[in-house]
C-alpha atoms as a PDB file:
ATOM      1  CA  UNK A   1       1.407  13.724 -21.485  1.00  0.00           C
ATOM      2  CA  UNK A   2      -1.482  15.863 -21.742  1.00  0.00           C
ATOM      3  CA  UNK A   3      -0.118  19.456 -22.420  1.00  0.00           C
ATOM      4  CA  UNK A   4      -0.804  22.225 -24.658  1.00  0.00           C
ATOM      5  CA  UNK A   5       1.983  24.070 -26.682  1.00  0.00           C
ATOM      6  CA  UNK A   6       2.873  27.945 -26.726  1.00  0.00           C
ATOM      7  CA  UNK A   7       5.079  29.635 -28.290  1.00  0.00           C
ATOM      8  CA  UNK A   8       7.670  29.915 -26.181  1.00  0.00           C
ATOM      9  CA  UNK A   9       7.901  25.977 -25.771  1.00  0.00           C
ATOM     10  CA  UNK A  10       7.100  25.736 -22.007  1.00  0.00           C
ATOM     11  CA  UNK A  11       4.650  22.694 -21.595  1.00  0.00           C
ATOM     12  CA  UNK A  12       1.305  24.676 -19.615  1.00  0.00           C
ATOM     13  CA  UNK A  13      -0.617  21.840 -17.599  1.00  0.00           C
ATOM     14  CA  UNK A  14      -4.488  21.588 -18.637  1.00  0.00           C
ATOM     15  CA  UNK A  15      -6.709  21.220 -15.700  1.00  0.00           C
ATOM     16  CA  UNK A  16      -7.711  17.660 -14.266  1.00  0.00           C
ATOM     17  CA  UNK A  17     -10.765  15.598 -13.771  1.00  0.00           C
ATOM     18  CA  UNK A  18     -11.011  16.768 -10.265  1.00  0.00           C
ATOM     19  CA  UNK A  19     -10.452  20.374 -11.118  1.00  0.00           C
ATOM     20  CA  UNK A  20      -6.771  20.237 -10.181  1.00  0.00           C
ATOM     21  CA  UNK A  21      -4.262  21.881 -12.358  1.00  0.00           C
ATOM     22  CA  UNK A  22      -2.260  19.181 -14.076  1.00  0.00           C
ATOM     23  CA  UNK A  23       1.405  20.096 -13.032  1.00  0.00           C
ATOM     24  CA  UNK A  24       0.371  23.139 -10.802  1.00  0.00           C
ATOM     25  CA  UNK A  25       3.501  23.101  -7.685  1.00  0.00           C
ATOM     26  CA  UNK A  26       1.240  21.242  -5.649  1.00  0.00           C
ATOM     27  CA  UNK A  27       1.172  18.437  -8.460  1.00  0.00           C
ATOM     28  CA  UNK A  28       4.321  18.400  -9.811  1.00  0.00           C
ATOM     29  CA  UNK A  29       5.868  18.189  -6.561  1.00  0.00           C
ATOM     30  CA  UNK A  30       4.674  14.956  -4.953  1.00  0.00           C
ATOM     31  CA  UNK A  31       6.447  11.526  -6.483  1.00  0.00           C
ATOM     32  CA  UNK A  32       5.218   8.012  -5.222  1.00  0.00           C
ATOM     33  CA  UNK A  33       8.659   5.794  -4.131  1.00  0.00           C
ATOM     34  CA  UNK A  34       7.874   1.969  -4.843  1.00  0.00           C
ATOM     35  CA  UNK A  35      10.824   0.244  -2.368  1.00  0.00           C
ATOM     36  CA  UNK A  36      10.375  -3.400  -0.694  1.00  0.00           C
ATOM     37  CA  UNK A  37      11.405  -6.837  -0.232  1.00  0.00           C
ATOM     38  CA  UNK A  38      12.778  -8.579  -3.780  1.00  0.00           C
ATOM     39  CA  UNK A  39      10.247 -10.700  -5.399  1.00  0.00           C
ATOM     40  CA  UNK A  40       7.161  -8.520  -3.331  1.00  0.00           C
ATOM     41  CA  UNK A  41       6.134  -7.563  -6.793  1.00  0.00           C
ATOM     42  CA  UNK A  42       7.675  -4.155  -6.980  1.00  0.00           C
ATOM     43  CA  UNK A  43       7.555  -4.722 -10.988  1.00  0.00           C
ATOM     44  CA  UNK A  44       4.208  -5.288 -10.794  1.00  0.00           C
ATOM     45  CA  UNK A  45       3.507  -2.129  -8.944  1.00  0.00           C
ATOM     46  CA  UNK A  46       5.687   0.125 -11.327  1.00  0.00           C
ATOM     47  CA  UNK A  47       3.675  -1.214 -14.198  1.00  0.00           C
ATOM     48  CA  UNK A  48       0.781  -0.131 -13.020  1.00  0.00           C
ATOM     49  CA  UNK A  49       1.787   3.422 -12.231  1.00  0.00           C
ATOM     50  CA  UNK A  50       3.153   3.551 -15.776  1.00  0.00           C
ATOM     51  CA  UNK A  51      -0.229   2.498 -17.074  1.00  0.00           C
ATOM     52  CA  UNK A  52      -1.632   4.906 -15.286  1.00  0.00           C
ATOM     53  CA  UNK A  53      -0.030   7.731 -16.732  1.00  0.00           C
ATOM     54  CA  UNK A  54       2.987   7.747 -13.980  1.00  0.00           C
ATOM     55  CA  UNK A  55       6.597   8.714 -15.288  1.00  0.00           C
ATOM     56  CA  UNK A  56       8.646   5.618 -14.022  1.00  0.00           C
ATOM     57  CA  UNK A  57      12.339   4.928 -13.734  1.00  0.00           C
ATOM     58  CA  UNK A  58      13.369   1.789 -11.711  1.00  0.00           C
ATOM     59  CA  UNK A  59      16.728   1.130  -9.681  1.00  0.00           C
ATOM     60  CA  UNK A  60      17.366   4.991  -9.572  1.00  0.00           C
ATOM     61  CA  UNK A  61      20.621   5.520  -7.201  1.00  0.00           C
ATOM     62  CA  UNK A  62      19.198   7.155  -4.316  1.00  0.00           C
ATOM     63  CA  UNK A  63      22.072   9.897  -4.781  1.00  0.00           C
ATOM     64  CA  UNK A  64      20.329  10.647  -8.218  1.00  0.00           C
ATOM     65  CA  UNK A  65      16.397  11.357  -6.192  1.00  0.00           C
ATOM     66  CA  UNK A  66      17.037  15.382  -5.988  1.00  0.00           C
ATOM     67  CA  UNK A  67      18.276  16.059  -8.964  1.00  0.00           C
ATOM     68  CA  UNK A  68      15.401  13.666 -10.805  1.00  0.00           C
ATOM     69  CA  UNK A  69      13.247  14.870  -9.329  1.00  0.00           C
ATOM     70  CA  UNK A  70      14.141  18.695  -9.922  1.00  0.00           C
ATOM     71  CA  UNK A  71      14.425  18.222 -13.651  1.00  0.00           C
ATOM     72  CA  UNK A  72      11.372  16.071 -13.907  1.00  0.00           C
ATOM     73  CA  UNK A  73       9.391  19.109 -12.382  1.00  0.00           C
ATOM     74  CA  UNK A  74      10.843  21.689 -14.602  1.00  0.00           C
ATOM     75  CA  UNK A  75      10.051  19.480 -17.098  1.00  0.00           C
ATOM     76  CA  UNK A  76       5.996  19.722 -16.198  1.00  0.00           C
ATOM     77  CA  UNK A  77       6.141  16.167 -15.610  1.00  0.00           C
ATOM     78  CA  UNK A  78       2.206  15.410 -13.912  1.00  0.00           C
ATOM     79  CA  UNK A  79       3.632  12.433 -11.789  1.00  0.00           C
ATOM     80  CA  UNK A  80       6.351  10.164 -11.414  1.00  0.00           C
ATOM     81  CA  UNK A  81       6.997   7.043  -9.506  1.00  0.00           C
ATOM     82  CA  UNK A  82      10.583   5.921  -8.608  1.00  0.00           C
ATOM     83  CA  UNK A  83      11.643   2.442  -7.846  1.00  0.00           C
ATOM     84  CA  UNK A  84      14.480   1.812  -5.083  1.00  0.00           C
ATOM     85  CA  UNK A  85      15.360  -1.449  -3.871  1.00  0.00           C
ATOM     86  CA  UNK A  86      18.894  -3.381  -2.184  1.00  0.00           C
ATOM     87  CA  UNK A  87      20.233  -3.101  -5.808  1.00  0.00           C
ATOM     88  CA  UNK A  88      21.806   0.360  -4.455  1.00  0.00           C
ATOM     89  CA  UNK A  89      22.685  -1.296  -0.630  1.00  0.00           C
ATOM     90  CA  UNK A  90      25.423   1.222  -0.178  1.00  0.00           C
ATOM     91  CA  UNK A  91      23.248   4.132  -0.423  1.00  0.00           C
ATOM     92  CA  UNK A  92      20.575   3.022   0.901  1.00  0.00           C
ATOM     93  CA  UNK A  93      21.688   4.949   4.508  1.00  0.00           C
ATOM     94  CA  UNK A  94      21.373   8.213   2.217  1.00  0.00           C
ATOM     95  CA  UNK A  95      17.960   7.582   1.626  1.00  0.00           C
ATOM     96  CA  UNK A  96      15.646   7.574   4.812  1.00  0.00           C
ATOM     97  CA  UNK A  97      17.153  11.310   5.311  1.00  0.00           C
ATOM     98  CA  UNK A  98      17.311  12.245   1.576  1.00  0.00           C
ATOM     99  CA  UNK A  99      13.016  11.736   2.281  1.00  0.00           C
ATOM    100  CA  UNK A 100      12.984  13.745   5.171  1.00  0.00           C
ATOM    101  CA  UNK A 101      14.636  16.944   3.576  1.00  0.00           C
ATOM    102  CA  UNK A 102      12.920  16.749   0.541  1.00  0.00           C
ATOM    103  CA  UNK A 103       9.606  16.540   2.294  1.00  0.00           C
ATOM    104  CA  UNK A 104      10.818  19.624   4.704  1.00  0.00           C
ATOM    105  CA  UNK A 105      11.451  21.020   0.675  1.00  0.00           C
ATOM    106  CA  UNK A 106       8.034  20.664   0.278  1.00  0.00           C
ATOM    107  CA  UNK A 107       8.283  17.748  -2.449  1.00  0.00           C
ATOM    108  CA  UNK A 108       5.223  15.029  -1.120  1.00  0.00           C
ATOM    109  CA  UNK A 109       6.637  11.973  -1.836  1.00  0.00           C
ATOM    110  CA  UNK A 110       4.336   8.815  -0.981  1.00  0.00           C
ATOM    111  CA  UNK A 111       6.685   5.676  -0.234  1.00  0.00           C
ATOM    112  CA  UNK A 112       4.964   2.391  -0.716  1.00  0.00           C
ATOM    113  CA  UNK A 113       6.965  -0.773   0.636  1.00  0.00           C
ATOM    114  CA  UNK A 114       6.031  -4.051  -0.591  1.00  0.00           C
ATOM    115  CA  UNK A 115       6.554  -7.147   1.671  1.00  0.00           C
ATOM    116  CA  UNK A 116       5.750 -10.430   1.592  1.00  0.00           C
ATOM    117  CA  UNK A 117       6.149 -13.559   3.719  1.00  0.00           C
ATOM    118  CA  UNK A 118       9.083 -15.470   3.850  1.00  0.00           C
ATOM    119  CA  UNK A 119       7.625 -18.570   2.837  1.00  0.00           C
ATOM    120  CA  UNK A 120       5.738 -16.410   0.129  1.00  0.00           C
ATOM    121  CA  UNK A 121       9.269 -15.134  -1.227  1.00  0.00           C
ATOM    122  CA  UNK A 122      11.021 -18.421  -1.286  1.00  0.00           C
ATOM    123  CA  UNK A 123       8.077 -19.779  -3.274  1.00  0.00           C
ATOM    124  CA  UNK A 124       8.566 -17.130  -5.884  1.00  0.00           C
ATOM    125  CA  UNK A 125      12.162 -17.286  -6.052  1.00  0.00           C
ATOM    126  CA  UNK A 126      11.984 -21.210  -6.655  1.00  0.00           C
ATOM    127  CA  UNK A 127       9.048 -20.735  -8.955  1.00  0.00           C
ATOM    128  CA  UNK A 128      10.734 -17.847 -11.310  1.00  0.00           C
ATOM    129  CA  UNK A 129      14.469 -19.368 -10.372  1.00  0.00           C
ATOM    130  CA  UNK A 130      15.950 -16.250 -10.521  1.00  0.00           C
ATOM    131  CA  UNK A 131      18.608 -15.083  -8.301  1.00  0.00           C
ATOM    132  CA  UNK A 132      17.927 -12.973  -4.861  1.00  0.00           C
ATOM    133  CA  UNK A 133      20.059 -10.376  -5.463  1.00  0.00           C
ATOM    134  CA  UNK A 134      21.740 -10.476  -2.235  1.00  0.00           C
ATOM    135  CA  UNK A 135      22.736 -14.236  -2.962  1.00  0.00           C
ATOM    136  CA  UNK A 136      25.675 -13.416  -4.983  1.00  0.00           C
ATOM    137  CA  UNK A 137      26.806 -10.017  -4.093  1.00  0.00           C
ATOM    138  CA  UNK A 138      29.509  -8.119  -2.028  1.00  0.00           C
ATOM    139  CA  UNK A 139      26.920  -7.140   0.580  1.00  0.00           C
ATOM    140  CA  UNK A 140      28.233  -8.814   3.629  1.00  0.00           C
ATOM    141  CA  UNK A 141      30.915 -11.721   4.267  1.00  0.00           C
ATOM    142  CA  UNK A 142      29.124 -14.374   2.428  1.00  0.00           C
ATOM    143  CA  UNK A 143      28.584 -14.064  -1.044  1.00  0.00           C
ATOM    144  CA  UNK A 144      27.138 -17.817  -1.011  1.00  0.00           C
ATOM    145  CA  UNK A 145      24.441 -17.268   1.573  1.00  0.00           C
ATOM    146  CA  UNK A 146      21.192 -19.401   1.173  1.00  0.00           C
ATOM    147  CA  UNK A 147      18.305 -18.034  -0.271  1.00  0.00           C
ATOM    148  CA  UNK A 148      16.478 -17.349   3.320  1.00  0.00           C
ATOM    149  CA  UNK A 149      19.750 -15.337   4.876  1.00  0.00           C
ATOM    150  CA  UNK A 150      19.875 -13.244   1.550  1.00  0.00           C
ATOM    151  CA  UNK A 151      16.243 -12.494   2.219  1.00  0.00           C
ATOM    152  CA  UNK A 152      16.899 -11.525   6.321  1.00  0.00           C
ATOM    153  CA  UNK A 153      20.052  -9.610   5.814  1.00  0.00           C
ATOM    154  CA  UNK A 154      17.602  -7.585   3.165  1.00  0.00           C
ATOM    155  CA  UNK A 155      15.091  -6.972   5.563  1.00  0.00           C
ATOM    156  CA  UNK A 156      17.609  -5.724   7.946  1.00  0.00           C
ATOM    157  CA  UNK A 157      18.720  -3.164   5.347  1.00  0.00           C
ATOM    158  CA  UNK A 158      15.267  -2.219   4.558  1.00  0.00           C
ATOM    159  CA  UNK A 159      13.947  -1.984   8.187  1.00  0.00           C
ATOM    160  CA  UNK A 160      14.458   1.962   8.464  1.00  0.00           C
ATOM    161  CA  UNK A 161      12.999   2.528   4.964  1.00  0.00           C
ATOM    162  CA  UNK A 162       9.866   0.280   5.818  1.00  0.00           C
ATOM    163  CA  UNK A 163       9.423   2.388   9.087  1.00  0.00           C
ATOM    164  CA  UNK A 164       8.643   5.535   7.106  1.00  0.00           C
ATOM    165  CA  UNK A 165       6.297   3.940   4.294  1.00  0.00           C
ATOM    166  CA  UNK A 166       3.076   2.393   3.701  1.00  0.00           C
ATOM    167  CA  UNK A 167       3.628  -1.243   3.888  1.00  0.00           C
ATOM    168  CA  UNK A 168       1.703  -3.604   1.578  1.00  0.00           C
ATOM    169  CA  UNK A 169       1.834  -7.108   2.386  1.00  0.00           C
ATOM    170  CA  UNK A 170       1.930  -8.909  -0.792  1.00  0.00           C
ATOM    171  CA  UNK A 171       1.835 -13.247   0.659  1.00  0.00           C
ATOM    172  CA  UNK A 172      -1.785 -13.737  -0.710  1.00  0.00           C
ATOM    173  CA  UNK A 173      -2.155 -11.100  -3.312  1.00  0.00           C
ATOM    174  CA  UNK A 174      -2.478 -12.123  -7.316  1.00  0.00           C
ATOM    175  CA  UNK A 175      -0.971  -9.383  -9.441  1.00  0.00           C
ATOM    176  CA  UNK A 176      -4.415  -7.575 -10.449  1.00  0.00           C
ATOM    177  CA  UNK A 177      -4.885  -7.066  -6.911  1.00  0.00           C
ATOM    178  CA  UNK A 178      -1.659  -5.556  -6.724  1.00  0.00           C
ATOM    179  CA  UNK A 179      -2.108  -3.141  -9.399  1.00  0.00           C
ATOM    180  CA  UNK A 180      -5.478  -2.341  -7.896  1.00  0.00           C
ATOM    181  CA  UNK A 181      -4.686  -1.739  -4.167  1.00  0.00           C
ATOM    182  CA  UNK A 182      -1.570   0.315  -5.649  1.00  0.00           C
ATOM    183  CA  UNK A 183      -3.427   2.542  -8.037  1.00  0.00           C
ATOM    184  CA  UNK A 184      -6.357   2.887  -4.493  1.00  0.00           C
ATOM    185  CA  UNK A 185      -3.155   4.512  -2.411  1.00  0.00           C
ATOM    186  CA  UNK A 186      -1.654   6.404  -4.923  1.00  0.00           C
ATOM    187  CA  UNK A 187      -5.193   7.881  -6.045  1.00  0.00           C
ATOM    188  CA  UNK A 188      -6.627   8.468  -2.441  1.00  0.00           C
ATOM    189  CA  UNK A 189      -6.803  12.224  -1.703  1.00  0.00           C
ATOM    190  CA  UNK A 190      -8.734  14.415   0.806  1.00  0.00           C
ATOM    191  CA  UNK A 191      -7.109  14.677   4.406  1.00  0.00           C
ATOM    192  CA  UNK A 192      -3.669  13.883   5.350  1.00  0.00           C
ATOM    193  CA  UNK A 193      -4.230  10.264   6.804  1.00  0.00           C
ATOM    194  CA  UNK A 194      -6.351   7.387   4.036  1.00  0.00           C
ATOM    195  CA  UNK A 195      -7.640   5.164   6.373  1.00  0.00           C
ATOM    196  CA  UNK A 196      -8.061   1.607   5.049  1.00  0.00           C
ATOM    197  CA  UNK A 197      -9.939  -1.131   6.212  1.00  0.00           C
ATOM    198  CA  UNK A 198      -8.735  -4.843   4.985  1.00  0.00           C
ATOM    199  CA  UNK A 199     -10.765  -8.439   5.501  1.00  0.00           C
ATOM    200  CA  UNK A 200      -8.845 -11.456   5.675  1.00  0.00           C
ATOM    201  CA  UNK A 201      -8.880 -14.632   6.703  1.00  0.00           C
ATOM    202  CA  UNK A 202      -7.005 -15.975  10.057  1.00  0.00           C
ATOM    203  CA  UNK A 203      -6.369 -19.198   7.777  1.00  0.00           C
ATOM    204  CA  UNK A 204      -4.357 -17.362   5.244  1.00  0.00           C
ATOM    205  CA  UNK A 205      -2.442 -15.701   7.931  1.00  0.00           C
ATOM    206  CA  UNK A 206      -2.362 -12.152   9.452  1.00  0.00           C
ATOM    207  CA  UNK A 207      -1.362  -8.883   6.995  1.00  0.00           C
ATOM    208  CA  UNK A 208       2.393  -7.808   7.535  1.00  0.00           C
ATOM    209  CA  UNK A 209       0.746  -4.427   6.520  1.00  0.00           C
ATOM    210  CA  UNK A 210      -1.749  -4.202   9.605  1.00  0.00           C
ATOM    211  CA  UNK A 211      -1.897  -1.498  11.838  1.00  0.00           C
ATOM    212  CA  UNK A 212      -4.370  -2.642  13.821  1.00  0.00           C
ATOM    213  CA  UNK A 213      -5.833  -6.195  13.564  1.00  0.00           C
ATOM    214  CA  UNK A 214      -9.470  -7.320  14.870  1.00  0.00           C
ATOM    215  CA  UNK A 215     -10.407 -10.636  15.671  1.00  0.00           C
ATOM    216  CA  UNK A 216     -13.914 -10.769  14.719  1.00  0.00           C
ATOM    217  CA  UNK A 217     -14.111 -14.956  15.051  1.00  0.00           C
ATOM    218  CA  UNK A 218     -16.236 -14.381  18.325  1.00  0.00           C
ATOM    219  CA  UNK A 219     -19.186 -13.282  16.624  1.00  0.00           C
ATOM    220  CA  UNK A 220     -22.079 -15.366  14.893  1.00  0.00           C
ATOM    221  CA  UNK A 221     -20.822 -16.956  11.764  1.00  0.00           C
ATOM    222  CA  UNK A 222     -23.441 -17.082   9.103  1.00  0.00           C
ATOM    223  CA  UNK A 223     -21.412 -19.514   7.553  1.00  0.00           C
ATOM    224  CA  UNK A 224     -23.651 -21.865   9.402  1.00  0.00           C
ATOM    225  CA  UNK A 225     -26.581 -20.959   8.293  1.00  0.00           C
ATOM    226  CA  UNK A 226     -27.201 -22.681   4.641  1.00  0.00           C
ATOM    227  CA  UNK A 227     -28.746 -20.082   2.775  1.00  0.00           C
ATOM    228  CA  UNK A 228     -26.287 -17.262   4.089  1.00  0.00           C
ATOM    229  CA  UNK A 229     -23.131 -19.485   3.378  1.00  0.00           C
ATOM    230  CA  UNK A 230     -22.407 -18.570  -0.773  1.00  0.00           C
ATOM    231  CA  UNK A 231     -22.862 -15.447   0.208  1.00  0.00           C
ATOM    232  CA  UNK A 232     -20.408 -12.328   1.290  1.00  0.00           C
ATOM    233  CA  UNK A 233     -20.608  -9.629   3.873  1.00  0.00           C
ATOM    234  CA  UNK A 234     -21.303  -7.380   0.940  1.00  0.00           C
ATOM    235  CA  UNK A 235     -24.590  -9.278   0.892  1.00  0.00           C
ATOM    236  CA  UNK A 236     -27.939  -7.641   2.083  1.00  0.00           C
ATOM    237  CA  UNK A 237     -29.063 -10.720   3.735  1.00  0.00           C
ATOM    238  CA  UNK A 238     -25.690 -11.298   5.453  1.00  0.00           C
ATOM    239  CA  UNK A 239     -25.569  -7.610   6.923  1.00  0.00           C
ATOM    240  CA  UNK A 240     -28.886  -7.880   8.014  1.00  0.00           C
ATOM    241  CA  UNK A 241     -28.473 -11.065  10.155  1.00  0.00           C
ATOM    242  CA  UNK A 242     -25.183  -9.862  11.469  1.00  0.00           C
ATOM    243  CA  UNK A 243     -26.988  -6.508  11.939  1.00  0.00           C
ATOM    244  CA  UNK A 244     -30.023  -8.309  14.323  1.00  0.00           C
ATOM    245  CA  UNK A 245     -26.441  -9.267  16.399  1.00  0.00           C
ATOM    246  CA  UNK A 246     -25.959  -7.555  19.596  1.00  0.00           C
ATOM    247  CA  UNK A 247     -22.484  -8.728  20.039  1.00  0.00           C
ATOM    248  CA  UNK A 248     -21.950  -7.789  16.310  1.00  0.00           C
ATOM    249  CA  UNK A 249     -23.196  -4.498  16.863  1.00  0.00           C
ATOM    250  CA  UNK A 250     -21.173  -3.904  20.051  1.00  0.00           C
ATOM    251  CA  UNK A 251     -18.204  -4.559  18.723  1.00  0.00           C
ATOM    252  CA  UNK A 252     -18.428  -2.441  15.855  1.00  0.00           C
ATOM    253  CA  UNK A 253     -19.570   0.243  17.795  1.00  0.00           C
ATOM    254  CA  UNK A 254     -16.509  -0.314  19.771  1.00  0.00           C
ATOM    255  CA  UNK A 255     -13.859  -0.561  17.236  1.00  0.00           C
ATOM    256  CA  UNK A 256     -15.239   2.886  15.983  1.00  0.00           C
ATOM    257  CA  UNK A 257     -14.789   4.582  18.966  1.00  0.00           C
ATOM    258  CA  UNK A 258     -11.520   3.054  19.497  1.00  0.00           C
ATOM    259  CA  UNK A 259     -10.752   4.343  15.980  1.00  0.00           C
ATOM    260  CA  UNK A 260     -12.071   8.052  16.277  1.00  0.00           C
ATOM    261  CA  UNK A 261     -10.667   8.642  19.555  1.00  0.00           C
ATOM    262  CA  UNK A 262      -7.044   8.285  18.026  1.00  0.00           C
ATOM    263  CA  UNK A 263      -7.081   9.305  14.131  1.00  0.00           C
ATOM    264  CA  UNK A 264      -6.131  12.811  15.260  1.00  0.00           C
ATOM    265  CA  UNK A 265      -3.163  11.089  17.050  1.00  0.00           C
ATOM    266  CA  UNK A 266      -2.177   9.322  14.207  1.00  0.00           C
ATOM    267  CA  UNK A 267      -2.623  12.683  11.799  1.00  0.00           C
ATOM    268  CA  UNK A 268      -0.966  14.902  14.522  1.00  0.00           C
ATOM    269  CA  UNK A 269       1.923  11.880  13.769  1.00  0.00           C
ATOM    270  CA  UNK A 270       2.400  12.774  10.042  1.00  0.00           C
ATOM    271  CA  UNK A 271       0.954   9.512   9.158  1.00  0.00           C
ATOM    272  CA  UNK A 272      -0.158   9.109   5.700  1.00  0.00           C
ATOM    273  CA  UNK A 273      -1.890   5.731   5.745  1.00  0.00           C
ATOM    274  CA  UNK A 274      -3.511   3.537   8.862  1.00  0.00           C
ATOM    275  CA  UNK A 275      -4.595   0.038   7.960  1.00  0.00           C
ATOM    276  CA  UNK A 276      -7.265  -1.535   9.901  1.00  0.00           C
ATOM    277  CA  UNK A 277      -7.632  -5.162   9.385  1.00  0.00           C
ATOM    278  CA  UNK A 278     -10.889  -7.417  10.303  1.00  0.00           C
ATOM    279  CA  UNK A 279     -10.090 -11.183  10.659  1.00  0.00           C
ATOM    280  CA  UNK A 280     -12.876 -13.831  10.522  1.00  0.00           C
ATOM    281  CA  UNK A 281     -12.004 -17.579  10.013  1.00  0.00           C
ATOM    282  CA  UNK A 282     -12.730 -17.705   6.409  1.00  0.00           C
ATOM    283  CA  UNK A 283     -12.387 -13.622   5.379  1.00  0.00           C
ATOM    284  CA  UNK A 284     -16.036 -14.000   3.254  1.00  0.00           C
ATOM    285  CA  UNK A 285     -18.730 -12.934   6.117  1.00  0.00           C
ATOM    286  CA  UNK A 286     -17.804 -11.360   9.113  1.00  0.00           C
ATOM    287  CA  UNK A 287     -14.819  -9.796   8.737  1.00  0.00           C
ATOM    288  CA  UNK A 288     -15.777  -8.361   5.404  1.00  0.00           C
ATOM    289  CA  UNK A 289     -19.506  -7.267   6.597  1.00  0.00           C
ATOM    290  CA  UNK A 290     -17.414  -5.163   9.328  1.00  0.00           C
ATOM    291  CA  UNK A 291     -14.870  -3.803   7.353  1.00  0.00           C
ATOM    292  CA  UNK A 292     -17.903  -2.237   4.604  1.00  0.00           C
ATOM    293  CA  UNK A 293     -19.642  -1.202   7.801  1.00  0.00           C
ATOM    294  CA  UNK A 294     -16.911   0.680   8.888  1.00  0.00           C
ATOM    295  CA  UNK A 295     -15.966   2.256   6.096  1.00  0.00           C
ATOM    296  CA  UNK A 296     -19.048   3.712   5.554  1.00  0.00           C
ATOM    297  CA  UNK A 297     -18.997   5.335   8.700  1.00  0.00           C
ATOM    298  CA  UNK A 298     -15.848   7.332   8.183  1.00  0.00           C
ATOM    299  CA  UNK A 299     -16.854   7.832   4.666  1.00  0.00           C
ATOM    300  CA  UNK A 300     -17.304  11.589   5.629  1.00  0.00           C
ATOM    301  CA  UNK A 301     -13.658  12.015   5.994  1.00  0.00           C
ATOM    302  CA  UNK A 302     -12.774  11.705   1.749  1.00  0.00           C
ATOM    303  CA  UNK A 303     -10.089   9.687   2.288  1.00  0.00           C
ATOM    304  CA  UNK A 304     -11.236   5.799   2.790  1.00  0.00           C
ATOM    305  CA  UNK A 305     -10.591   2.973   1.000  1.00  0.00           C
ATOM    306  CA  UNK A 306     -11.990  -0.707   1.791  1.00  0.00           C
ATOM    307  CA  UNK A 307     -10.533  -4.083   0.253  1.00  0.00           C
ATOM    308  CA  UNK A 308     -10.867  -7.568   1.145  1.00  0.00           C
ATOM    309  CA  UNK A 309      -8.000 -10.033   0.365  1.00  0.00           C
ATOM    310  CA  UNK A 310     -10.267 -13.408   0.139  1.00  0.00           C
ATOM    311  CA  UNK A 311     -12.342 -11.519  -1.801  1.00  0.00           C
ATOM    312  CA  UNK A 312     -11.147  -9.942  -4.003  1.00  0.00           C
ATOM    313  CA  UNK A 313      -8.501 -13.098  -4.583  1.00  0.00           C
ATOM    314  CA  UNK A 314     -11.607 -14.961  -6.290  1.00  0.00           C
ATOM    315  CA  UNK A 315     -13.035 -11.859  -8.731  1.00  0.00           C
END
């Protein structure tokens, strides 16, 4: 941790890249809360907090978050990340509230739920062949439930928890894209609500993290034009033809509008994250050439991030 000793023994915070006092209140008070689905890749996430200077602890008892998080602070710790998952199913009632007070407290705690498809998660169970943890357990009448009831009766218990985080949709991600897209959240600053804008493909299936999805398939697809087809929507020659569109045009004038007439509603809301996802057939030309697009245009706000799952699957 990067602190400076006095006499007196108390750790005093330097100051950060960004000009931010390393463990001044409004730093040492906010804690990122990785939760989700087992076998979403919540280890995955928590290692790359930890590698990124994060404090971790995983399968903290929700009954131990206060005082954690209370000695962690007077301890100058500059961040921590907590992991929570069904492991603790009896408390997990405790913990939607627990949230709410502590953010009333003025602790900013970002909760990131991972989720995945259910075809996704019984691939990784068989893969790995380890045990849901829900399988075997006391948690209901059935302690010999197949793999796909474990996995409903968890996303029953996780359904209020999910409600009040960002939700990641992990069915198509590789592990470096994890770590990426969770160090993007967790790094995001500037107003209240990131806005994020995701390309993917309708053939891969539609995010489980969308806010709002796009169907972009009605527009020219340069895919059928031979020298545009290697390339991406991050191309110059692929945003120009798209750009010489007038239905491509339209419609990204439209989904702006759409967007900027109800941020404020969605800030006013005490949302901390809206995703916006563009679908083309194939996630390479259209759908990402409109997700850049847009994020450019509400680059002025400091808080938007852009990623494209086909993409960013093959780099």
């Amino acid at each position: 941790m990067n602190v400076e000793q006095r006499p007196d023994r108390r750790a005093v915070p330097r100051t950060a890249d960004d000009g931010t006092p390393i463990g001044a209140p409004e730093d040492r008070r906010e804690v990122v809360l990785i939760t989700g689905i087992s076998g979403s890749g919540k280890s995955v996430a928590l290692h790359a907090l930890e590698d990124a200077g994060f404090f971790c602890v995983d399968n903290l008892p929700p009954e131990m978050l206060r005082e954690f998080i209370r000695l962690e602070h007077e301890r100058f710790t500059h961040r921590v990340a907590v992991a929570v998952d069904v492991r603790n199913a009896t408390s997990l009632p405790h913990l939607v509230p627990l949230i709410l007070e502590l953010q009333k407290e003025g602790v900013h705690i970002r909760s990131l739920f991972l989720d995945a498809s259910t075809d996704a998660l019984l691939r990784r169970f068989s893969e790995t062949r380890r045990p849901h943890p829900l399988s075997a357990s006391g948690v209901g009448s059935d302690a010999s439930r197949v793999l796909t009831d474990a996995i409903e009766m968890e996303r029953e218990l996780l359904a209020a928890l999910r409600e009040v985080s960002t939700v990641i949709d992990t069915s198509q991600l590789r592990p470096a894209q994890l770590r990426t897209w969770v160090r993007d959240l967790v790094g995001a600053r500037g107003t209240a609500l990131t806005l994020v804008f995701e390309s993917f493909a309708f053939k891969f299936g539609v995010p489980l993290d969308a806010d709002f999805v796009f169907d972009v398939r009605v527009l020219p697809n340069p895919h059928y034009i031979r020298e545009l087809r290697p390339l991406t929507g991050r191309d110059a020659p692929v945003a120009a033809y798209l750009q010489a569109q007038p239905d491509a045009v339209e419609m990204l004038g439209q989904i702006e509008a759409f967007l900027r007439r109800w941020l404020g509603a969605f800030e006013d809301d005490q949302r901390s994250y809206l995703t916006v996802a563009i679908g083309c057939t194939g996630g390479q030309h259209r759908s990402v050439y409109l997700s850049e697009a847009l994020a450019r245009r509400f680059a002025e706000r400091g808080a938007t991030l852009v990623r494209h799952r086909e993409l960013d699957a093959r780099e």
